[in-house]
N, C-alpha and C. Protein backbone atom coordinates (compact mmCIF):
# COMPACT_ATOMS: atom_id res chain seq x y z
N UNK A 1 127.45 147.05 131.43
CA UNK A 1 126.32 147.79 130.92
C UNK A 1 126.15 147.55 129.42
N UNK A 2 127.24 147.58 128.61
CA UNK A 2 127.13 147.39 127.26
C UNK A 2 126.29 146.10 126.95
N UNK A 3 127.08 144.61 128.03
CA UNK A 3 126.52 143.84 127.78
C UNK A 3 125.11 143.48 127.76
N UNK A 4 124.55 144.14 128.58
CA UNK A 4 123.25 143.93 129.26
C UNK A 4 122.24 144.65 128.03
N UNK A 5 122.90 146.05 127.65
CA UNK A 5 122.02 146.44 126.47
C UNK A 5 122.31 145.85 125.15
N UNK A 6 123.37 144.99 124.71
CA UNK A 6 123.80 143.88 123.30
C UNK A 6 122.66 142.89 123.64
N UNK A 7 122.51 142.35 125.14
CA UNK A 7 121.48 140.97 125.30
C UNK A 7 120.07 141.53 125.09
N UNK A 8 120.12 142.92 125.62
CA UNK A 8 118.47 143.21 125.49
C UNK A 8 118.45 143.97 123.83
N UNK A 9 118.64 144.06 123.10
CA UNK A 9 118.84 144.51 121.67
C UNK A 9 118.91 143.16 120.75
N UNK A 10 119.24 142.22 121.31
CA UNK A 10 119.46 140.92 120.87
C UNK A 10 118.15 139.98 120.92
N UNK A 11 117.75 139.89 122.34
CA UNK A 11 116.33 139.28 122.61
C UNK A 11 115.36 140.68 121.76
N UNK A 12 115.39 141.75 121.76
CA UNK A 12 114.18 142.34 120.70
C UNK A 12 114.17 142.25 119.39
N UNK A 13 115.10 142.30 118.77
CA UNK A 13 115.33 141.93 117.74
C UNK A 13 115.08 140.33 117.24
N UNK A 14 115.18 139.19 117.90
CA UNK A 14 114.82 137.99 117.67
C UNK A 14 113.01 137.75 118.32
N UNK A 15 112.60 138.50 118.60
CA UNK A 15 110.78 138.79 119.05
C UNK A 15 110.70 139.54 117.61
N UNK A 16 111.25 140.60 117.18
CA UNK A 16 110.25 140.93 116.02
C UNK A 16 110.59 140.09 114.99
N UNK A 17 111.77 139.24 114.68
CA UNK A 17 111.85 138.15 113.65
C UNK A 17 110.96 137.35 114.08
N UNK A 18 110.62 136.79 115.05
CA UNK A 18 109.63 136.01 115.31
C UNK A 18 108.24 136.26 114.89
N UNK A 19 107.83 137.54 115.40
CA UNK A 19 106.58 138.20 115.54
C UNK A 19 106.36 138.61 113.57
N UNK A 20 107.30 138.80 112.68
CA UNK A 20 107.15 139.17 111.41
C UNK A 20 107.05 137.45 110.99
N UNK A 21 107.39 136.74 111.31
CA UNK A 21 107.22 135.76 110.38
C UNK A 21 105.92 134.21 111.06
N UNK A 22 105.58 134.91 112.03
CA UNK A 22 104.33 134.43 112.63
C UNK A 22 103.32 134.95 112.05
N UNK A 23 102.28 133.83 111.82
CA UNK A 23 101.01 134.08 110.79
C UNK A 23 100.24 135.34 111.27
N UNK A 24 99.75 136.15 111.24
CA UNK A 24 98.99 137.35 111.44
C UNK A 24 97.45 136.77 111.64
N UNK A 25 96.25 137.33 112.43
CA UNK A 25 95.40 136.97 113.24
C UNK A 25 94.37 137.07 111.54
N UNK A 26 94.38 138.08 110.48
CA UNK A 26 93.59 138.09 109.50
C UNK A 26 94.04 137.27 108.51
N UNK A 27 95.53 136.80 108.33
CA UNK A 27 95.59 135.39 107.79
C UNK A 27 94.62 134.56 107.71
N UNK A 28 95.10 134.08 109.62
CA UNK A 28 94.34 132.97 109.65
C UNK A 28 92.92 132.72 109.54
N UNK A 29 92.20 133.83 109.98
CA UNK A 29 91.04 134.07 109.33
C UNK A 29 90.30 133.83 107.77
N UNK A 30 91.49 134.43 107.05
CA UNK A 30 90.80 134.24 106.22
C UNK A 30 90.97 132.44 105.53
N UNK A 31 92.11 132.61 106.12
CA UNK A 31 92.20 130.78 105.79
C UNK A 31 91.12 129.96 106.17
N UNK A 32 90.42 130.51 107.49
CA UNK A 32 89.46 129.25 108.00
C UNK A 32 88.18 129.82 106.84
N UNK A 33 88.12 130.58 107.17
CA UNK A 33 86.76 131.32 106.21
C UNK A 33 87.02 130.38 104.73
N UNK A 34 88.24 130.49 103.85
CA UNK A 34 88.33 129.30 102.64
C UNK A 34 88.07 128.27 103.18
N UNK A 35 88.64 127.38 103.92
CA UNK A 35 88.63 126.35 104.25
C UNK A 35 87.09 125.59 105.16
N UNK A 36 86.02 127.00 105.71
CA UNK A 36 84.53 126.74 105.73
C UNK A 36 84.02 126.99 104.49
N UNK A 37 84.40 127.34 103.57
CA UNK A 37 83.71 127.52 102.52
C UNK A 37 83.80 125.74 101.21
N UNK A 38 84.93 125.33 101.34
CA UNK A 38 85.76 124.97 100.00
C UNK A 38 85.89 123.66 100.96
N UNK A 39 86.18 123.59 101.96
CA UNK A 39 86.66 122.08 102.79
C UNK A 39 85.59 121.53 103.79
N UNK A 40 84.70 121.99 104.44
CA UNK A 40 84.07 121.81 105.42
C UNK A 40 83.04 120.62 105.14
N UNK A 41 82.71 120.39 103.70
CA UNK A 41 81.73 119.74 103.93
C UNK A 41 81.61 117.97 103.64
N UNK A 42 83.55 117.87 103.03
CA UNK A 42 84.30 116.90 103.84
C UNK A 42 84.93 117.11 104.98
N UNK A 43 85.65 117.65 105.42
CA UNK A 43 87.10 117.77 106.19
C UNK A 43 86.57 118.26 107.57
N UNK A 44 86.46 117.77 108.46
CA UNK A 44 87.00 118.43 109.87
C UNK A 44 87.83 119.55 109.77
N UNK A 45 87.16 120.46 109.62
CA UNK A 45 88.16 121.93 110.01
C UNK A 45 88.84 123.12 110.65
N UNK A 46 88.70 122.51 111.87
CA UNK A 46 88.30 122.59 113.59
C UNK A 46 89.76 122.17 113.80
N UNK A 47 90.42 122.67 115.41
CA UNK A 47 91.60 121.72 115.74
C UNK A 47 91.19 120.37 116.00
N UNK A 48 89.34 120.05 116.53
CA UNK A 48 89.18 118.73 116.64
C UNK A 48 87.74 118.09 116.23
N UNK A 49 87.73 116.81 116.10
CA UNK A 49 86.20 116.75 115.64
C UNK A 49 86.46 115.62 114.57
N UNK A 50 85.94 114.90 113.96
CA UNK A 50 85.90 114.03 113.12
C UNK A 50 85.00 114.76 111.72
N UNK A 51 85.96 113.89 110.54
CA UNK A 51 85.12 115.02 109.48
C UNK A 51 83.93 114.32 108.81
N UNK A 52 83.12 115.29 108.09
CA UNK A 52 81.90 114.35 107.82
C UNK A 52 81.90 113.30 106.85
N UNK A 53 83.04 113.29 106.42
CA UNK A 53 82.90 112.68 105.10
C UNK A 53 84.20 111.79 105.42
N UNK A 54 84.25 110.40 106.18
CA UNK A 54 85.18 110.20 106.91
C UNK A 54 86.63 109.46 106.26
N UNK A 55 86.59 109.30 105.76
CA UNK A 55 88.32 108.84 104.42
C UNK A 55 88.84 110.16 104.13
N UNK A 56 88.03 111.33 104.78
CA UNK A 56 89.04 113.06 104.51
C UNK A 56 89.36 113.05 105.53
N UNK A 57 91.02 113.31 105.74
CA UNK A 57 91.29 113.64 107.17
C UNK A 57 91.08 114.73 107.76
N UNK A 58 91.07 115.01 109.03
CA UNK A 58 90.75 116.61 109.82
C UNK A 58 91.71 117.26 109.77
N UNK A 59 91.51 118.57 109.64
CA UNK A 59 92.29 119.59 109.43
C UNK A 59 93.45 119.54 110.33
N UNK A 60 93.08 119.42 111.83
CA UNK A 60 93.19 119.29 113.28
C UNK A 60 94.44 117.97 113.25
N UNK A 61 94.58 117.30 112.23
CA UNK A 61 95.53 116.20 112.29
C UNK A 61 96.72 116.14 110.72
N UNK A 62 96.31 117.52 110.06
CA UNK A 62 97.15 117.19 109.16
C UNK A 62 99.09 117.24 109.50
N UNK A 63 99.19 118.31 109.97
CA UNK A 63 100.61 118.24 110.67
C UNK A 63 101.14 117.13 110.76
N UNK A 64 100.09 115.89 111.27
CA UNK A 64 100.45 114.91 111.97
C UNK A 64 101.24 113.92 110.65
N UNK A 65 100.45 114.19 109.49
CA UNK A 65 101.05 113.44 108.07
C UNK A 65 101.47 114.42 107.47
N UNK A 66 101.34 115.57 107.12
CA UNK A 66 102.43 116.43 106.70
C UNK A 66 103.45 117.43 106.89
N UNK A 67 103.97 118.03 106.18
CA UNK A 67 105.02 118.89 106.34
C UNK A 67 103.73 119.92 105.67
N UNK A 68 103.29 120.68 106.77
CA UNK A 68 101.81 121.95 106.19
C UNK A 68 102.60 122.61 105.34
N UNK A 69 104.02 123.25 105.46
CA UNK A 69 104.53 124.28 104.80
C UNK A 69 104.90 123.30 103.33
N UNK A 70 105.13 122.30 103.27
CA UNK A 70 105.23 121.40 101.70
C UNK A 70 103.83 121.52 101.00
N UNK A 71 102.47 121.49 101.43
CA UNK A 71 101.52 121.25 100.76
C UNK A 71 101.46 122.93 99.95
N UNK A 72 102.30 124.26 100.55
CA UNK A 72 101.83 125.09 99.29
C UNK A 72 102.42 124.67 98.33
N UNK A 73 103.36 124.06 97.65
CA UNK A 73 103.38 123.82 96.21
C UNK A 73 102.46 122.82 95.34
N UNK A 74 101.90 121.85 96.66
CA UNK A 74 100.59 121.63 95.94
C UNK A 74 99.23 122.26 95.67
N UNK A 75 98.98 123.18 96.68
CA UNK A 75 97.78 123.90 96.36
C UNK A 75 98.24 124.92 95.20
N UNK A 76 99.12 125.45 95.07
CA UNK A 76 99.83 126.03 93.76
C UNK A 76 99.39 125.61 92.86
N UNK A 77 99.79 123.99 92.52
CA UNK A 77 99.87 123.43 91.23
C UNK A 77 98.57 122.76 90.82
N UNK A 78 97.25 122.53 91.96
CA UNK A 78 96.28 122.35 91.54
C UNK A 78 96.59 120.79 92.43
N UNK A 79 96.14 120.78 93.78
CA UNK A 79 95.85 119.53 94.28
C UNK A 79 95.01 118.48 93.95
N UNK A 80 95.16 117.24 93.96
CA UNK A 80 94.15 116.34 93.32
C UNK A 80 94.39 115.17 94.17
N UNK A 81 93.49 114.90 94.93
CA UNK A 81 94.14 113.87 96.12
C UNK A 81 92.63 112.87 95.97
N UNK A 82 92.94 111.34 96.14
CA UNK A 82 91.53 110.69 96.29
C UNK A 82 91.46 109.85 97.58
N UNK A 83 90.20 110.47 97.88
CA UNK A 83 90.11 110.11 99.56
C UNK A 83 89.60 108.54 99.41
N UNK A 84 89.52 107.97 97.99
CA UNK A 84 88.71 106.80 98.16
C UNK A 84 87.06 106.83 98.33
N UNK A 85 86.65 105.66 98.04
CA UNK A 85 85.12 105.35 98.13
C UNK A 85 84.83 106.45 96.99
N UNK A 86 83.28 106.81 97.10
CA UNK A 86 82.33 107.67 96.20
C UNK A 86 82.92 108.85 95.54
N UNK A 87 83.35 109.56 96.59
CA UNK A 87 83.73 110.78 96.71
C UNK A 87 84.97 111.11 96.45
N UNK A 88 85.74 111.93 95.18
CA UNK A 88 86.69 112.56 95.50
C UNK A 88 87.29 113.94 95.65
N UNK A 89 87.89 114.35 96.21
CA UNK A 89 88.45 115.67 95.97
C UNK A 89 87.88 116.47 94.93
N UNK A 90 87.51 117.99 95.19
CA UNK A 90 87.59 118.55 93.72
C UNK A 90 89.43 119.19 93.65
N UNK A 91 89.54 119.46 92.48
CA UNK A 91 91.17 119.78 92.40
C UNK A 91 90.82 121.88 92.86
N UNK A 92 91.56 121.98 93.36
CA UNK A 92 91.77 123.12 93.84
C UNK A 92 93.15 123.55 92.99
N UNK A 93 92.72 125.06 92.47
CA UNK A 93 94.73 125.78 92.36
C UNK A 93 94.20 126.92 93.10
N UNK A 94 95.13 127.31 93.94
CA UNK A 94 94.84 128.48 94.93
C UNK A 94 95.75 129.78 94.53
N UNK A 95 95.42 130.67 94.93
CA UNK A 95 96.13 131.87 94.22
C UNK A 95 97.56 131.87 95.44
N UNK A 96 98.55 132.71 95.49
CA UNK A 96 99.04 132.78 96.47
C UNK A 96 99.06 132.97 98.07
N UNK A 97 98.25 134.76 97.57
CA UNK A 97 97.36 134.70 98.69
C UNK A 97 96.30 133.65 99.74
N UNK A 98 95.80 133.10 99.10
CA UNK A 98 95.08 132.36 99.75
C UNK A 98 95.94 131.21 99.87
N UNK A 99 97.21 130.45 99.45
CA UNK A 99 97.87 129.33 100.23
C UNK A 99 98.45 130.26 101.36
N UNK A 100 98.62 131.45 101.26
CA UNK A 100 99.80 132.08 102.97
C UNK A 100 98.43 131.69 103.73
N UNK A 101 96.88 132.05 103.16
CA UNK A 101 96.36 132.31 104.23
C UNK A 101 95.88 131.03 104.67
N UNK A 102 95.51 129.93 103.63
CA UNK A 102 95.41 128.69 104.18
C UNK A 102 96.48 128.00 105.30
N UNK A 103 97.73 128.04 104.80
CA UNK A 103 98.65 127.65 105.46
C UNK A 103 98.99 127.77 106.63
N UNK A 104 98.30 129.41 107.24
CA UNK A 104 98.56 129.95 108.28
C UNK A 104 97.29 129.15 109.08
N UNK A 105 96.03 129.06 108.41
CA UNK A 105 95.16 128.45 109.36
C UNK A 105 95.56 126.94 109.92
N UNK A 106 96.07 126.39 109.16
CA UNK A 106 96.39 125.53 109.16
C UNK A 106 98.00 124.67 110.20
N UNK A 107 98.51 126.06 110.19
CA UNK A 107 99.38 126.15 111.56
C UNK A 107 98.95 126.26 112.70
N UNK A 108 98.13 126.95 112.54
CA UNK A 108 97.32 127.73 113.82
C UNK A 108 96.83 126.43 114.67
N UNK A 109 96.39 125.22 114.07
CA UNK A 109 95.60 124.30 114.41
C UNK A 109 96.76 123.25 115.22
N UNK A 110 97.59 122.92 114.84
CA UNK A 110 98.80 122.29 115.17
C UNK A 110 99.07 123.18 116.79
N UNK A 111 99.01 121.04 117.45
CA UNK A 111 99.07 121.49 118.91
C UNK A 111 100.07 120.61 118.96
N UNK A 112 101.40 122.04 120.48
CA UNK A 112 102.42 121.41 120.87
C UNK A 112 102.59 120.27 121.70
């Protein structure tokens, strides 16, 4: 009996570590909401879709080249990335808030 309530005290306790450090539903929100505002009119910002401005990659594929949780110390420090051709980047510094909440949208999109 002890055991059975150590395993079930054990599995709840590793659901709310989980559940506390999983992005929250107004995170990600507000991440996409920056990211329609500030990215959309290069970037694919969708899990899929091609972006309009096509040397920016889609949101929907960044995982695929980065480590998402490495890029907050660049949106921190004021990103400056050149997609090539005409167009480049404007430099972004994001407050904190808004890299958890970018970041989180940006998980959200990442398929297993």
């Amino acid at each position: 009996m002890k055991a059975a309530i150590f395993v079930l005290a054990t599995m709840l306790c590793a659901e709310g570590v989980a559940a506390a450090s999983a992005p929250l539903s107004y995170e990600i929100e507000r991440g996409r909401a920056f990211a329609q505002r500030h990215c959309a009119t290069c970037h694919a910002i969708g899990r899929a879709g091609s972006s309009p401005y096509a040397p920016a990659p889609p949101f929907g594929t960044l995982h695929e080249r980065y480590d998402v949780e490495a890029l907050a110390e660049a949106l921190a420090e004021g990103i400056v990335v050149g997609h090539g051709g005409a167009r480049q980047m404007p430099q972004f510094v994001l407050s904190p808030a808004e890299i958890d909440d970018l970041l989180a949208y940006l998980k959200s999109l990442e398929t297993s």
